[in-house]
C-alpha atoms as a PDB file:
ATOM      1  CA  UNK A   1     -10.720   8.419  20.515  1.00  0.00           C
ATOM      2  CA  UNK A   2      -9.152  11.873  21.614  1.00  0.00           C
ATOM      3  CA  UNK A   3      -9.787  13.456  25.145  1.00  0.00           C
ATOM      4  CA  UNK A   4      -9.821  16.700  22.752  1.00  0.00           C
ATOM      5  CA  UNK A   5      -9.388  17.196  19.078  1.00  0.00           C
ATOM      6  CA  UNK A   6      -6.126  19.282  18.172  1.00  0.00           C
ATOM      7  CA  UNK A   7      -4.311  19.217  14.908  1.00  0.00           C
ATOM      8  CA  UNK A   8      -1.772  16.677  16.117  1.00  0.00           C
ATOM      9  CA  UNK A   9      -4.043  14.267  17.228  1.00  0.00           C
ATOM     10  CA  UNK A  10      -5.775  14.625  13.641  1.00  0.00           C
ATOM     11  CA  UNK A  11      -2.012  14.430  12.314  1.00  0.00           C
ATOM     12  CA  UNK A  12      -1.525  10.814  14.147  1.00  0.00           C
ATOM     13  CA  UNK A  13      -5.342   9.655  12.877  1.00  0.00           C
ATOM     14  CA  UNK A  14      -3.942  10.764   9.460  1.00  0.00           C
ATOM     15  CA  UNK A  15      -0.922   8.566   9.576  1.00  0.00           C
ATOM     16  CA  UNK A  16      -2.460   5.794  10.891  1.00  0.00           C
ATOM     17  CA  UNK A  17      -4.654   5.897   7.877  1.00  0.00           C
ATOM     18  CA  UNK A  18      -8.096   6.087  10.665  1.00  0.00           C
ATOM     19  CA  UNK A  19     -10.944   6.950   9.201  1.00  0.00           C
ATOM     20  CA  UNK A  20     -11.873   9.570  11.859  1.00  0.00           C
ATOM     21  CA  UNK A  21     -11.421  11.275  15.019  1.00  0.00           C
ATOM     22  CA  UNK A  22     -13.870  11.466  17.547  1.00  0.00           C
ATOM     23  CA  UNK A  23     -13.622  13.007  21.060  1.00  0.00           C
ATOM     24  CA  UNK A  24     -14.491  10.966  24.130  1.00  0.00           C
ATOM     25  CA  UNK A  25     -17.603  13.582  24.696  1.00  0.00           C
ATOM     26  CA  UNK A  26     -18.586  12.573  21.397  1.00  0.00           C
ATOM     27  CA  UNK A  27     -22.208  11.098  21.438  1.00  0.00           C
ATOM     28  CA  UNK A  28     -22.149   7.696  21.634  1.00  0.00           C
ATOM     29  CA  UNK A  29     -25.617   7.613  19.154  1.00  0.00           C
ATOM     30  CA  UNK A  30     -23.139   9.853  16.575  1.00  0.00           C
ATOM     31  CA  UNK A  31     -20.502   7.503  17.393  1.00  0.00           C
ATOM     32  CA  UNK A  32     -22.154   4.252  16.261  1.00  0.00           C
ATOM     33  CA  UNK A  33     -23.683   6.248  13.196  1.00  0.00           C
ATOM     34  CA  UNK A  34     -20.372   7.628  12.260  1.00  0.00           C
ATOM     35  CA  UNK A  35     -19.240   3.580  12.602  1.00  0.00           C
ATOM     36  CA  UNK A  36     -21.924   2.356  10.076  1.00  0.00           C
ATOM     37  CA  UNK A  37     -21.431   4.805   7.503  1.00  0.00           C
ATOM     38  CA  UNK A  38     -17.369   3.736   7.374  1.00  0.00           C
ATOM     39  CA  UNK A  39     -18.416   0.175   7.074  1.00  0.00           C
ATOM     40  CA  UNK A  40     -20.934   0.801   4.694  1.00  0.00           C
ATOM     41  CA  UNK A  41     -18.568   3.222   2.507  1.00  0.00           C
ATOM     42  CA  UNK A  42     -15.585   0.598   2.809  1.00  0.00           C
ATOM     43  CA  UNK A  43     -17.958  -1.902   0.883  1.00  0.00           C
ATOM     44  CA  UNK A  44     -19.460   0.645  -1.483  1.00  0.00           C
ATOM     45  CA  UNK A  45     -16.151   1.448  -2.479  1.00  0.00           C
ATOM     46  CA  UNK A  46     -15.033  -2.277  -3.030  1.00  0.00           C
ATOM     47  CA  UNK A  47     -18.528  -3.344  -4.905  1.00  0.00           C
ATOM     48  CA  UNK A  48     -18.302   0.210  -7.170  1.00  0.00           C
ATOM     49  CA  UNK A  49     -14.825  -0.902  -8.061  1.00  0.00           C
ATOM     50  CA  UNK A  50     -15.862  -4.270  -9.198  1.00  0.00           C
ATOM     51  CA  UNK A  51     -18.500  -3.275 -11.388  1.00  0.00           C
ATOM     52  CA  UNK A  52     -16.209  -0.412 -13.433  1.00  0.00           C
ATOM     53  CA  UNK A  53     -13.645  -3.131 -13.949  1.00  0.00           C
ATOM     54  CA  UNK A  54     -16.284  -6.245 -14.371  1.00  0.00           C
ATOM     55  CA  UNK A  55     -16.149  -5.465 -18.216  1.00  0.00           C
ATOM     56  CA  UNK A  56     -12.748  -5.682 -18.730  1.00  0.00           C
ATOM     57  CA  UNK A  57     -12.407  -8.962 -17.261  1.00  0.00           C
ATOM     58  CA  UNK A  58     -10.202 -10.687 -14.574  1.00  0.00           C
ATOM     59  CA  UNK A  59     -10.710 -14.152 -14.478  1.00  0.00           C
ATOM     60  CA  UNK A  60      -7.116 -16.021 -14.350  1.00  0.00           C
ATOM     61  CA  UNK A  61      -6.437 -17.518 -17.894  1.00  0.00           C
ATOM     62  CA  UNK A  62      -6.135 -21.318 -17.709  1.00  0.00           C
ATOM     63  CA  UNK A  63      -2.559 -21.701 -18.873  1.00  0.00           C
ATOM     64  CA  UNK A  64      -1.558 -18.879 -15.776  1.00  0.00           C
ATOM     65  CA  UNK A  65      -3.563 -21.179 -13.177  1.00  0.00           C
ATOM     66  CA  UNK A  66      -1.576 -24.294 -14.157  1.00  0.00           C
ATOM     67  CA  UNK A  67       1.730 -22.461 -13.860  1.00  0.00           C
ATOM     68  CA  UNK A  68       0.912 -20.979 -10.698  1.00  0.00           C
ATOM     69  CA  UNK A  69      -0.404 -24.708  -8.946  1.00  0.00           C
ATOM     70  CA  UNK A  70       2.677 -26.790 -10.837  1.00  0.00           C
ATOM     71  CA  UNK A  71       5.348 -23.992 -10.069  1.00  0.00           C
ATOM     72  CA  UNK A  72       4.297 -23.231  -6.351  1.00  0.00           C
ATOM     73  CA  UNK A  73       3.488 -26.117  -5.237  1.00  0.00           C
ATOM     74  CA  UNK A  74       6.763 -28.138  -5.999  1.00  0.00           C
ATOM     75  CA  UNK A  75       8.388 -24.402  -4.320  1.00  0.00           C
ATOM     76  CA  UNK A  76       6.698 -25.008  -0.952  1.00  0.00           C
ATOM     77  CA  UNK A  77       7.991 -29.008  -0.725  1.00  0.00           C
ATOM     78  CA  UNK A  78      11.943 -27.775  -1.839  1.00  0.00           C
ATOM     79  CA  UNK A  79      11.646 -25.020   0.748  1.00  0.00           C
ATOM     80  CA  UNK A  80      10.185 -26.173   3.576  1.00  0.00           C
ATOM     81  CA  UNK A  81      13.006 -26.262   5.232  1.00  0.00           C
ATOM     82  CA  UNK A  82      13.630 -22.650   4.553  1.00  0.00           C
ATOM     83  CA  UNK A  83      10.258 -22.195   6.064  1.00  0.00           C
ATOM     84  CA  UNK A  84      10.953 -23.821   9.165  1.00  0.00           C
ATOM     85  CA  UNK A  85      14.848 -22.063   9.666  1.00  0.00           C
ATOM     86  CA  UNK A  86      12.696 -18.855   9.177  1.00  0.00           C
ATOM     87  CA  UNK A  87      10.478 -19.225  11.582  1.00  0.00           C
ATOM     88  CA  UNK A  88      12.812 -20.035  13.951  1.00  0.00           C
ATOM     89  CA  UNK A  89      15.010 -17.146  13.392  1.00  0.00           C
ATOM     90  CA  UNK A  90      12.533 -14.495  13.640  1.00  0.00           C
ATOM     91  CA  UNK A  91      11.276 -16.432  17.013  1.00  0.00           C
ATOM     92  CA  UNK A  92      14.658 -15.973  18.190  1.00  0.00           C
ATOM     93  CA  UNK A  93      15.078 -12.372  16.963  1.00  0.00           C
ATOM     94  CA  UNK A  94      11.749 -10.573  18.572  1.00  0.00           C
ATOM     95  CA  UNK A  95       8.840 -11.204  20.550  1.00  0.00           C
ATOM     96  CA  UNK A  96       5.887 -11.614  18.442  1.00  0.00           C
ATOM     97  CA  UNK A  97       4.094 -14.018  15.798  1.00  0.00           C
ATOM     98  CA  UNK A  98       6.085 -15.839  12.517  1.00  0.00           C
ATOM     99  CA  UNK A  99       3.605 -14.663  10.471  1.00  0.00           C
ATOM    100  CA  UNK A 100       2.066 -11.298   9.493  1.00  0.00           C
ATOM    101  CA  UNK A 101      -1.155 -11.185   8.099  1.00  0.00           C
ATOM    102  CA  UNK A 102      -2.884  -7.924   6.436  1.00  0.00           C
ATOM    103  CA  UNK A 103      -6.160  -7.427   3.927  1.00  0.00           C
ATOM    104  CA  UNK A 104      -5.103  -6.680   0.832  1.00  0.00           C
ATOM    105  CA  UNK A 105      -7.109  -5.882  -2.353  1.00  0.00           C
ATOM    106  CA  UNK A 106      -6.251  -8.202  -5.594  1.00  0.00           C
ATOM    107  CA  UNK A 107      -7.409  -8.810  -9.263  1.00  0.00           C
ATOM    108  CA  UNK A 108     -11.302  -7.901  -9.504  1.00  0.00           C
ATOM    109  CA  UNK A 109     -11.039  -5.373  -6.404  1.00  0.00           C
ATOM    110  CA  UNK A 110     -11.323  -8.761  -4.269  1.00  0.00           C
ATOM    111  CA  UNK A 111     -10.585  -8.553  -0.771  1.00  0.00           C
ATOM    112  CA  UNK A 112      -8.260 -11.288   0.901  1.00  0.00           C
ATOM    113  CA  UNK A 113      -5.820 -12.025   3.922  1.00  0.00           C
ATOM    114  CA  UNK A 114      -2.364 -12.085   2.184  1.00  0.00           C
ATOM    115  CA  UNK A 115       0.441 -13.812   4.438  1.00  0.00           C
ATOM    116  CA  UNK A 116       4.021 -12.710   4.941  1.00  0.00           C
ATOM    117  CA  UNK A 117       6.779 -13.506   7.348  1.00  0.00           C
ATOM    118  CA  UNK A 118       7.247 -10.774  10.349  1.00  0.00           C
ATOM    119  CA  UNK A 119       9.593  -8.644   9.361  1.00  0.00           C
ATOM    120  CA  UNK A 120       8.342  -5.110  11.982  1.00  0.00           C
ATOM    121  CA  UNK A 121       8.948  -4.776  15.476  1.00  0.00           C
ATOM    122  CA  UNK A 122       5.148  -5.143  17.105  1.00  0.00           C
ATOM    123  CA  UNK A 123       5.111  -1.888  18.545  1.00  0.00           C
ATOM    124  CA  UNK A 124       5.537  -0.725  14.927  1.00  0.00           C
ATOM    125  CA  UNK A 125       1.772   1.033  14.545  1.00  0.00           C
ATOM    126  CA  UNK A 126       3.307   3.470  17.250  1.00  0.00           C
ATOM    127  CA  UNK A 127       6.229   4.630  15.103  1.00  0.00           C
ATOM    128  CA  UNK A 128       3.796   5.226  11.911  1.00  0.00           C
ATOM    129  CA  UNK A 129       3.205   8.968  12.723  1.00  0.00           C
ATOM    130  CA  UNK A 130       7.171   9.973  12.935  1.00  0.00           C
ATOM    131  CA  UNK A 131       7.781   7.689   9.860  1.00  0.00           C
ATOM    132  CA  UNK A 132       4.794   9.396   8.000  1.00  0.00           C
ATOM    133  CA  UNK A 133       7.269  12.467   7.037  1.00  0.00           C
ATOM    134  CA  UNK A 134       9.646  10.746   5.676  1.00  0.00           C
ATOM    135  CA  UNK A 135       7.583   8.489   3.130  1.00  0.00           C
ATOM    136  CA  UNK A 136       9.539   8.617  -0.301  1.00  0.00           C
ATOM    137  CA  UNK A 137       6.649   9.109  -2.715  1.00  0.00           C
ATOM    138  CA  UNK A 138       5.726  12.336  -0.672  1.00  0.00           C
ATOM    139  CA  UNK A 139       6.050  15.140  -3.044  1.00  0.00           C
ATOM    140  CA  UNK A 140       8.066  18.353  -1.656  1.00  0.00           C
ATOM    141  CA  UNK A 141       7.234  20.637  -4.153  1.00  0.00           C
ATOM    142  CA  UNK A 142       6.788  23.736  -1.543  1.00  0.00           C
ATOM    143  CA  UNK A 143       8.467  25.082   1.313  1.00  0.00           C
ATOM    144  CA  UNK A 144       7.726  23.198   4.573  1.00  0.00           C
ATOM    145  CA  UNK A 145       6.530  26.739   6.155  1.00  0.00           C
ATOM    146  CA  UNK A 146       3.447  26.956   3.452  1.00  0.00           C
ATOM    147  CA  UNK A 147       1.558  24.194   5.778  1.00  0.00           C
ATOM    148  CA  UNK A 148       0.160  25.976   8.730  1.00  0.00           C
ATOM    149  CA  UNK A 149      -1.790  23.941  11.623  1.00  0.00           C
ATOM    150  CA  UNK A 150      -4.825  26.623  11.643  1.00  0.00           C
ATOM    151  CA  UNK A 151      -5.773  26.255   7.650  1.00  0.00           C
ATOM    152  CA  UNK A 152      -3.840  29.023   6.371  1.00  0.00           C
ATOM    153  CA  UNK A 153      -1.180  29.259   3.781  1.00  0.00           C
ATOM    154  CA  UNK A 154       2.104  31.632   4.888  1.00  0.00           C
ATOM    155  CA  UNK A 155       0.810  34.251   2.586  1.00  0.00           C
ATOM    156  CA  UNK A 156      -3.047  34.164   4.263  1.00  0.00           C
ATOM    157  CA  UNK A 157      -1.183  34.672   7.783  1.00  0.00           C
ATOM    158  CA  UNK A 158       0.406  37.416   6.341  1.00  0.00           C
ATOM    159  CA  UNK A 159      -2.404  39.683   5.304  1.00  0.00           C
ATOM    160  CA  UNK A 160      -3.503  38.555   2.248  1.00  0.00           C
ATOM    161  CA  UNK A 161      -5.932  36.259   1.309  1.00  0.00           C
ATOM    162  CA  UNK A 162      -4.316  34.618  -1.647  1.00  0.00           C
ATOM    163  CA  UNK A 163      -7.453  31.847  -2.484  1.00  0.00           C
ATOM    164  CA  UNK A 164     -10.885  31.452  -1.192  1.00  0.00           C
ATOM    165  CA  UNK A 165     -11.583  29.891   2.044  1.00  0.00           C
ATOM    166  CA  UNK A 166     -12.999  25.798   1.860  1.00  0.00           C
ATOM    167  CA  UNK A 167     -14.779  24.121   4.504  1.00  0.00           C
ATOM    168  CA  UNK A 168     -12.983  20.819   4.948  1.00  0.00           C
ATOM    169  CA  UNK A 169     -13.515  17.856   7.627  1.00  0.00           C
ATOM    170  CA  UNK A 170     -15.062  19.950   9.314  1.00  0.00           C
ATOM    171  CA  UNK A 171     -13.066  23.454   9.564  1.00  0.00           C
ATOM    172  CA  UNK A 172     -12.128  26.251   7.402  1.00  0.00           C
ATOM    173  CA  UNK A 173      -9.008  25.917   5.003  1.00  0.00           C
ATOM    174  CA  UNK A 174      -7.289  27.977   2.342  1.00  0.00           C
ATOM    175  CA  UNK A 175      -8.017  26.877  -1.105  1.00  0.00           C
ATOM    176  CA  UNK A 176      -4.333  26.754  -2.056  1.00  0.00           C
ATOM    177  CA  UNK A 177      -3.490  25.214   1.037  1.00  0.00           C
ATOM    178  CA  UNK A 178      -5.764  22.286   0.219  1.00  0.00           C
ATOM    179  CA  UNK A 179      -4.640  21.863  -3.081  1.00  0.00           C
ATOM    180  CA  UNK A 180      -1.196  21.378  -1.831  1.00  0.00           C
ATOM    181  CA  UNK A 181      -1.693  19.290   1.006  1.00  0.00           C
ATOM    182  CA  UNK A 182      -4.108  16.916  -1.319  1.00  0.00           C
ATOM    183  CA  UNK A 183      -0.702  16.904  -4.030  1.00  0.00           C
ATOM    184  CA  UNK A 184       1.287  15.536  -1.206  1.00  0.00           C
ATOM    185  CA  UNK A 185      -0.793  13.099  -0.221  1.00  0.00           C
ATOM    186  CA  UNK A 186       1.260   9.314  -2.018  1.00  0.00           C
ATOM    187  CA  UNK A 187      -0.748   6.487  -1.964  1.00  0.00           C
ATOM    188  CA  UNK A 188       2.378   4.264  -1.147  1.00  0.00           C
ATOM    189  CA  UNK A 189       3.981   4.313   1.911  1.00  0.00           C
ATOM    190  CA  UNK A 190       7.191   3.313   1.490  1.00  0.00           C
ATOM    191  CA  UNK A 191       9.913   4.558   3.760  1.00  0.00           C
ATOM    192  CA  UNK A 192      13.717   4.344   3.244  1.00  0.00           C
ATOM    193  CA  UNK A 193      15.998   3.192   6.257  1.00  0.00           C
ATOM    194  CA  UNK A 194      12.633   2.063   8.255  1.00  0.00           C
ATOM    195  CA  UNK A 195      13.436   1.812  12.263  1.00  0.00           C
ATOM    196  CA  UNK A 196       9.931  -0.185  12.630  1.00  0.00           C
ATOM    197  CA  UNK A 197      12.209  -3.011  10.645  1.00  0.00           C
ATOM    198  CA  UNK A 198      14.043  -5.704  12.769  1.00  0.00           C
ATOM    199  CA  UNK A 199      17.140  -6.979  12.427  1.00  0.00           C
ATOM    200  CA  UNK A 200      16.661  -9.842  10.709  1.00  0.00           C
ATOM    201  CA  UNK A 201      13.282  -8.414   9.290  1.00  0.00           C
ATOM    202  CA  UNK A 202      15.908  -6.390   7.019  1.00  0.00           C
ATOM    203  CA  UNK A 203      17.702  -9.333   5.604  1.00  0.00           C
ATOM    204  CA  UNK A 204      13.956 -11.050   4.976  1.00  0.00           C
ATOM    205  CA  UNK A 205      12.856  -7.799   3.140  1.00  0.00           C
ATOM    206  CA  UNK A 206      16.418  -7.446   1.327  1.00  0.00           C
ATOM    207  CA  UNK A 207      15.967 -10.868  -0.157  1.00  0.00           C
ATOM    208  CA  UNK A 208      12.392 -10.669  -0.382  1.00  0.00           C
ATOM    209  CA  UNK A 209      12.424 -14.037   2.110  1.00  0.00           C
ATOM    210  CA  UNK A 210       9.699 -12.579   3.605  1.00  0.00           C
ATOM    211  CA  UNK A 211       7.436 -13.174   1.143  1.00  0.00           C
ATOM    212  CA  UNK A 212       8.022 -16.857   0.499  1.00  0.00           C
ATOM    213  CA  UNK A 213       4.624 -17.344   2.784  1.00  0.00           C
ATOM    214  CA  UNK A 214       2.667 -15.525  -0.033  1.00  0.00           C
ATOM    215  CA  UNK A 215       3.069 -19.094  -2.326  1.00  0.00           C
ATOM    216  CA  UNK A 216       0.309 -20.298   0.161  1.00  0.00           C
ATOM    217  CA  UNK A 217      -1.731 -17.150  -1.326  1.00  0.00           C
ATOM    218  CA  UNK A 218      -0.763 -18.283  -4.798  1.00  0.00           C
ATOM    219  CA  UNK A 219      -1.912 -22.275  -4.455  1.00  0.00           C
ATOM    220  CA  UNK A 220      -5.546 -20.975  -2.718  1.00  0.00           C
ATOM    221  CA  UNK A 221      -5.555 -18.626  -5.854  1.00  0.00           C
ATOM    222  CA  UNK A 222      -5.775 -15.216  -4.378  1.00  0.00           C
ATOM    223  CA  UNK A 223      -3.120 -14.379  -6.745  1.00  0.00           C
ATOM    224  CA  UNK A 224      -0.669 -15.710  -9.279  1.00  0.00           C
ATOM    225  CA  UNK A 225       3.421 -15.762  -9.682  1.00  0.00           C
ATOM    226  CA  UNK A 226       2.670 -13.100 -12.058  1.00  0.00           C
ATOM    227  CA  UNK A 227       1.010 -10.013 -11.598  1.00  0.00           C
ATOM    228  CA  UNK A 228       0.388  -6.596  -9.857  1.00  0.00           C
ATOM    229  CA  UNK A 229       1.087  -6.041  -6.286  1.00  0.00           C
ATOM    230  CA  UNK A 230      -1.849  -6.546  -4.279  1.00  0.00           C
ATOM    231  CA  UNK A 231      -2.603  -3.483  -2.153  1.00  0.00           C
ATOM    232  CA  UNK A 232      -3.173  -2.611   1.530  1.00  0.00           C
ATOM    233  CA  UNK A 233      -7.133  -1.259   1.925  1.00  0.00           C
ATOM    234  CA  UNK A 234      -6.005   2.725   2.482  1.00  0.00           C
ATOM    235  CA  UNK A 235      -3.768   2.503  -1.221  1.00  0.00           C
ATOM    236  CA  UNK A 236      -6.263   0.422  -2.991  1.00  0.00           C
ATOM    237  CA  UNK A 237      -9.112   2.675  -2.116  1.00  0.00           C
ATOM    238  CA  UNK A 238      -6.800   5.880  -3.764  1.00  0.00           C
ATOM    239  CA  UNK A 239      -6.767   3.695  -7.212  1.00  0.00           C
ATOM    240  CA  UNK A 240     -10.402   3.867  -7.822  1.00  0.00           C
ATOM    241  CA  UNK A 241     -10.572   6.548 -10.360  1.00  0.00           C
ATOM    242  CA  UNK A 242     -11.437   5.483 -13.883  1.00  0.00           C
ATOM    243  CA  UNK A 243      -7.298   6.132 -14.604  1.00  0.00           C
ATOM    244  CA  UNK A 244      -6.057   3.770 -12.466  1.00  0.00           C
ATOM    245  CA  UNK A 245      -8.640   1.745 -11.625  1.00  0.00           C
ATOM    246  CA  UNK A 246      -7.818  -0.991 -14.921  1.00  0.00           C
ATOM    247  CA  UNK A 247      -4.562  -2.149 -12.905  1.00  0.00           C
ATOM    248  CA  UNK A 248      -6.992  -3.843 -10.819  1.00  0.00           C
ATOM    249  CA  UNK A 249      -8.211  -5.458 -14.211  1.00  0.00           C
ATOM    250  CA  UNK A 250      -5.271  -7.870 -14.559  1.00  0.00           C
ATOM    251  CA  UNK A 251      -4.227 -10.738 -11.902  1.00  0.00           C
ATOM    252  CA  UNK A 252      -2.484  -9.762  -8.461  1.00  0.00           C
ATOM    253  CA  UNK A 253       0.850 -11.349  -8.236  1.00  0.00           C
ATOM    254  CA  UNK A 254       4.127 -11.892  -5.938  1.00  0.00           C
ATOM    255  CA  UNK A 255       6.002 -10.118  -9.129  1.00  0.00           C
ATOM    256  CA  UNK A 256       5.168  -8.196 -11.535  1.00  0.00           C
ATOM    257  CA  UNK A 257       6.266  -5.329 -14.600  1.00  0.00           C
ATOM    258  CA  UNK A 258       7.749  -2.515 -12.554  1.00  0.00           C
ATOM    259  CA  UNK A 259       9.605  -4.834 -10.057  1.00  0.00           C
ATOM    260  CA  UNK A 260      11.684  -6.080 -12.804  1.00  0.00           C
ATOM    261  CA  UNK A 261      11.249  -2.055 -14.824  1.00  0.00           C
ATOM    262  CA  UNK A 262      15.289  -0.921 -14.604  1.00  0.00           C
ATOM    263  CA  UNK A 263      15.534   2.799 -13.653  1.00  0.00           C
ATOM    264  CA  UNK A 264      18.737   4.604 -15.481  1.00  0.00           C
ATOM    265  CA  UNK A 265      21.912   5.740 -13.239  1.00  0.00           C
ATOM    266  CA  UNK A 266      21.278   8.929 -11.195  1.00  0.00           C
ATOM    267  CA  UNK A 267      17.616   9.576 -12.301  1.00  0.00           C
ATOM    268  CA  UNK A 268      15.247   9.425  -9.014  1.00  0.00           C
ATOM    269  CA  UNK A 269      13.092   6.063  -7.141  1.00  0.00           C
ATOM    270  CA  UNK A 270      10.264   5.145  -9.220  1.00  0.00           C
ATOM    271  CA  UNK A 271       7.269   7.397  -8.629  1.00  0.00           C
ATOM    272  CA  UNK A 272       3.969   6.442  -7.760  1.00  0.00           C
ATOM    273  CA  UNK A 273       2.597   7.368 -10.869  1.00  0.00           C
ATOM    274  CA  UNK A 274       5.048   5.288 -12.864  1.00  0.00           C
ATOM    275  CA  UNK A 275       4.357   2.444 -10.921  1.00  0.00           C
ATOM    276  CA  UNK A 276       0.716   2.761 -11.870  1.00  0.00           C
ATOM    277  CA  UNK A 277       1.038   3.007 -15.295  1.00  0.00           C
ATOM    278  CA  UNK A 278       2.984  -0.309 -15.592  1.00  0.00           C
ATOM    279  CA  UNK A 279       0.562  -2.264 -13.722  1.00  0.00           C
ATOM    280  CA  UNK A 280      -1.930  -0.866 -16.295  1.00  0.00           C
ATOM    281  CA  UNK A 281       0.400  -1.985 -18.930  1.00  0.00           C
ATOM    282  CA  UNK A 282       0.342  -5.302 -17.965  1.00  0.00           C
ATOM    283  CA  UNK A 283      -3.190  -5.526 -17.156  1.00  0.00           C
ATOM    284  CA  UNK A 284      -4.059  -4.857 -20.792  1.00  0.00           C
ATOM    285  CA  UNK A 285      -0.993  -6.714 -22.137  1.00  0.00           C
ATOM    286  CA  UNK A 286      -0.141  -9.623 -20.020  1.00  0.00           C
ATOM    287  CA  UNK A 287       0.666 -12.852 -22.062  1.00  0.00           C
ATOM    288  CA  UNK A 288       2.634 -16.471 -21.503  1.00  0.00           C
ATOM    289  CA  UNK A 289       5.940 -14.992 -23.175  1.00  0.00           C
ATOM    290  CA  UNK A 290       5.553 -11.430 -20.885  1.00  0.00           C
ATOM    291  CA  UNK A 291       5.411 -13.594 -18.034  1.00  0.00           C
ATOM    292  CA  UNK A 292       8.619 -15.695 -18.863  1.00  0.00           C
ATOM    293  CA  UNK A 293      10.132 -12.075 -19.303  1.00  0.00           C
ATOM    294  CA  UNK A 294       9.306 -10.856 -15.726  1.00  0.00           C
ATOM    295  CA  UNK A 295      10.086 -14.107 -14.312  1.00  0.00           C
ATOM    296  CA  UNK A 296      13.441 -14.461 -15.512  1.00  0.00           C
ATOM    297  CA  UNK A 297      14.508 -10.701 -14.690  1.00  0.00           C
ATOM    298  CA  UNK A 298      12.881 -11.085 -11.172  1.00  0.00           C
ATOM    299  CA  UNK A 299      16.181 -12.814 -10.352  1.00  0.00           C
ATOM    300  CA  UNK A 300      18.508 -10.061 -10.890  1.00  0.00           C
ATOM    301  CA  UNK A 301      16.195  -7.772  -9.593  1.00  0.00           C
ATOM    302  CA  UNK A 302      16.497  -8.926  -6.079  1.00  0.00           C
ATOM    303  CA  UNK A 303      19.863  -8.390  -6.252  1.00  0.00           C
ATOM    304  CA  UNK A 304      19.190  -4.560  -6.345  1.00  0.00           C
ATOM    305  CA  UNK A 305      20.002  -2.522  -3.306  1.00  0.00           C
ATOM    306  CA  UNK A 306      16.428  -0.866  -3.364  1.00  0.00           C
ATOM    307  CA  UNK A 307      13.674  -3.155  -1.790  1.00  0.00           C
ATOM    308  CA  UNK A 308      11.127  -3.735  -3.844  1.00  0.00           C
END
C-alpha cells in the first residue's frame, strides 16, 4: 500500500517481487477482489504446472529414496554437533532466529517449507530494492538511458515514435521499451558481494554450512541428495513454459548437475539459461551412476570461490 502510485514505488513493489500496488484510496471492495484473484492465480499456476509435467513422471525411484534416508540420516547424528556450534554462532552474531524458512517449489511443482540456517541480516527485505540493480543474471544489453520512468524509449522522447504504443499494468508503454525491459527481467536473483549477508552468514554460504538444515527436508522427502534446486515461488512461477517447465520433472535436491558443471578460465558466471538446460538434462537423464558423479564432484565444488 502506497499513499500515491509513482514509478518508484512500482520500482520497490517490483523488487520485492509484490504482486501489486494499490493506493490507500484504493477501494477496499477492489482491494479484497484484487486479493482473491492473486490467490487464486498462485494456485492455478501451481495445479497447471502439475498436470503438463504429470506425464513425464516424478515419483522418487526406490533405489534414490533409500540413499537419501541411509545417507542423511547417519549425516544428521555425526553432525549434530555442528548443528548445535551453528546455532550458537549465528545467535551470537545477529539478532534474529537460527533458522530461515522460505516456500519453495520442488519435483512435481510441489509446494513445501525448505529450512536453512540464517545467513541475512533481518532487515534484509529493506535492502532488496538497491540490491535489485545489481543482480548478476540481469542482462545489460542497452544503454541505461533507453529506460525512461514515463514509458518511452530515448528515441520516442526525442521525436520519433520508433514502435507502437502498448497498454501495460495499466499505462501506456513503447513497444520496444517493453521488449527490453521484459529481456532484462532474470528469474534468479543472485547478487555478488551481498551487504544483506552477515558476517558469519558469509562463511555459512561460502561453505554451503548453511544448508546442512535442508537434510531435515531430505529425511521428510521433500527432496533428495540429488537433484535440481528447489525454487523460491517468484522464479518457479517464470519456469512454467513448456521449455523449461520438464526441470520440474526430475527430483529437487541439495545438489545437483550445474553445481558441480565447471565453467572454463575467463569465460563469464553461468547464465540463467544454462542453468536451465542442465536441470532439464538431468531430469530426463538422471541415473544411480550420474548421481555418484555429482556427488563426488560436489566436494571440490565447494571449494570454488563462486557460491553456489
Amino acid at each position: 500500500m502506497v499513499d500515491r502510485l509513482s514509478q518508484e514505488g512500482i520500482d520497490t513493489a517490483k523488487a520485492r517481487h509484490a504482486d501489486d500496488i494499490f493506493s490507500v484510496r484504493f477501494d477496499d471492495g477492489d482491494l479484497v477482489t484484487r486479493i482473491r484473484y492473486f490467490k487464486k492465480r498462485q494456485w492455478y499456476v501451481a495445479n497447471k504446472a502439475s498436470q503438463k509435467i504429470g506425464s513425464q513422471g516424478s515419483k522418487t525411484p526406490f533405489w534414490k529414496r533409500a540413499i537419501d534416508v541411509i545417507t542423511t540420516g547417519g549425516a544428521v547424528i555425526l553432525l549434530l554437533p555442528v548443528f548445535l556450534l551453528v546455532a550458537l554462532l549465528i545467535r551470537l552474531d545477529s539478532k534474529g532466529p537460527v533458522f530461515y524458512k522460505s516456500k519453495r517449489v520442488g519435483s512435481g511443482y510441489k509446494i513445501f517449507d525448505l529450512y536453512k540456517f540464517r545467513t541475512m541480516r533481518t532487515d534484509a527485505d529493506q535492502l532488496i530494492r538497491k540490491m535489485a540493480a545489481l543482480s548478476m543474471y540481469n542482462k545489460n544489453t542497452e544503454p541505461a538511458q533507453q529506460i525512461e520512468s514515463n514509458g518511452l524509449c530515448a528515441d520516442c522522447l526525442a521525436g520519433s515514435r520508433c514502435k507502437s504504443l502498448l497498454f501495460h499494468d495499466g499505462k501506456e508503454i513503447c513497444e520496444k521499451l517493453y521488449h527490453f525491459q521484459k529481456d532484462q527481467k532474470a528469474a534468479f536473483m543472485k547478487f555478488q558481494n551481498d551487504p544483506r549477508i552477515t558476517r558469519f552468514g558469509q562463511f555459512l554460504r561460502n561453505s554451503s554450512l548453511d544448508e546442512l538444515p535442508q537434510l531435515i527436508n531430505i529425511l521428510k522427502g521433500d527432496m533428495s541428495l540429488v537433484g535440481n534446486r528447489p525454487l523460491p515461488l517468484y522464479e518457479a512461477e517464470k519456469m512454467t513454459t513448456d521449455d523449461k517447465i520438464l526441470r520440474f520433472a526430475g527430483p529437487a535436491g541439495l545438489t545437483g548437475l550445474w553445481q558441480v558443471t565447471k565453467r572454463g578460465k575467463g569465460k563469464a558466471d553461468m547464465s540463467e539459461e544454462e542453468r536451465t538446460q542442465l536441470d532439464i538434462t538431468y531430469a530426463k537423464e538422471f541415473s544411480f551412476k550420474m548421481d555418484m558423479q555429482i556427488i563426488l564432484k560436489t566436494f571440490p565444488a565447494l571449494l570454488q570461490s563462486e557460491n553456489v
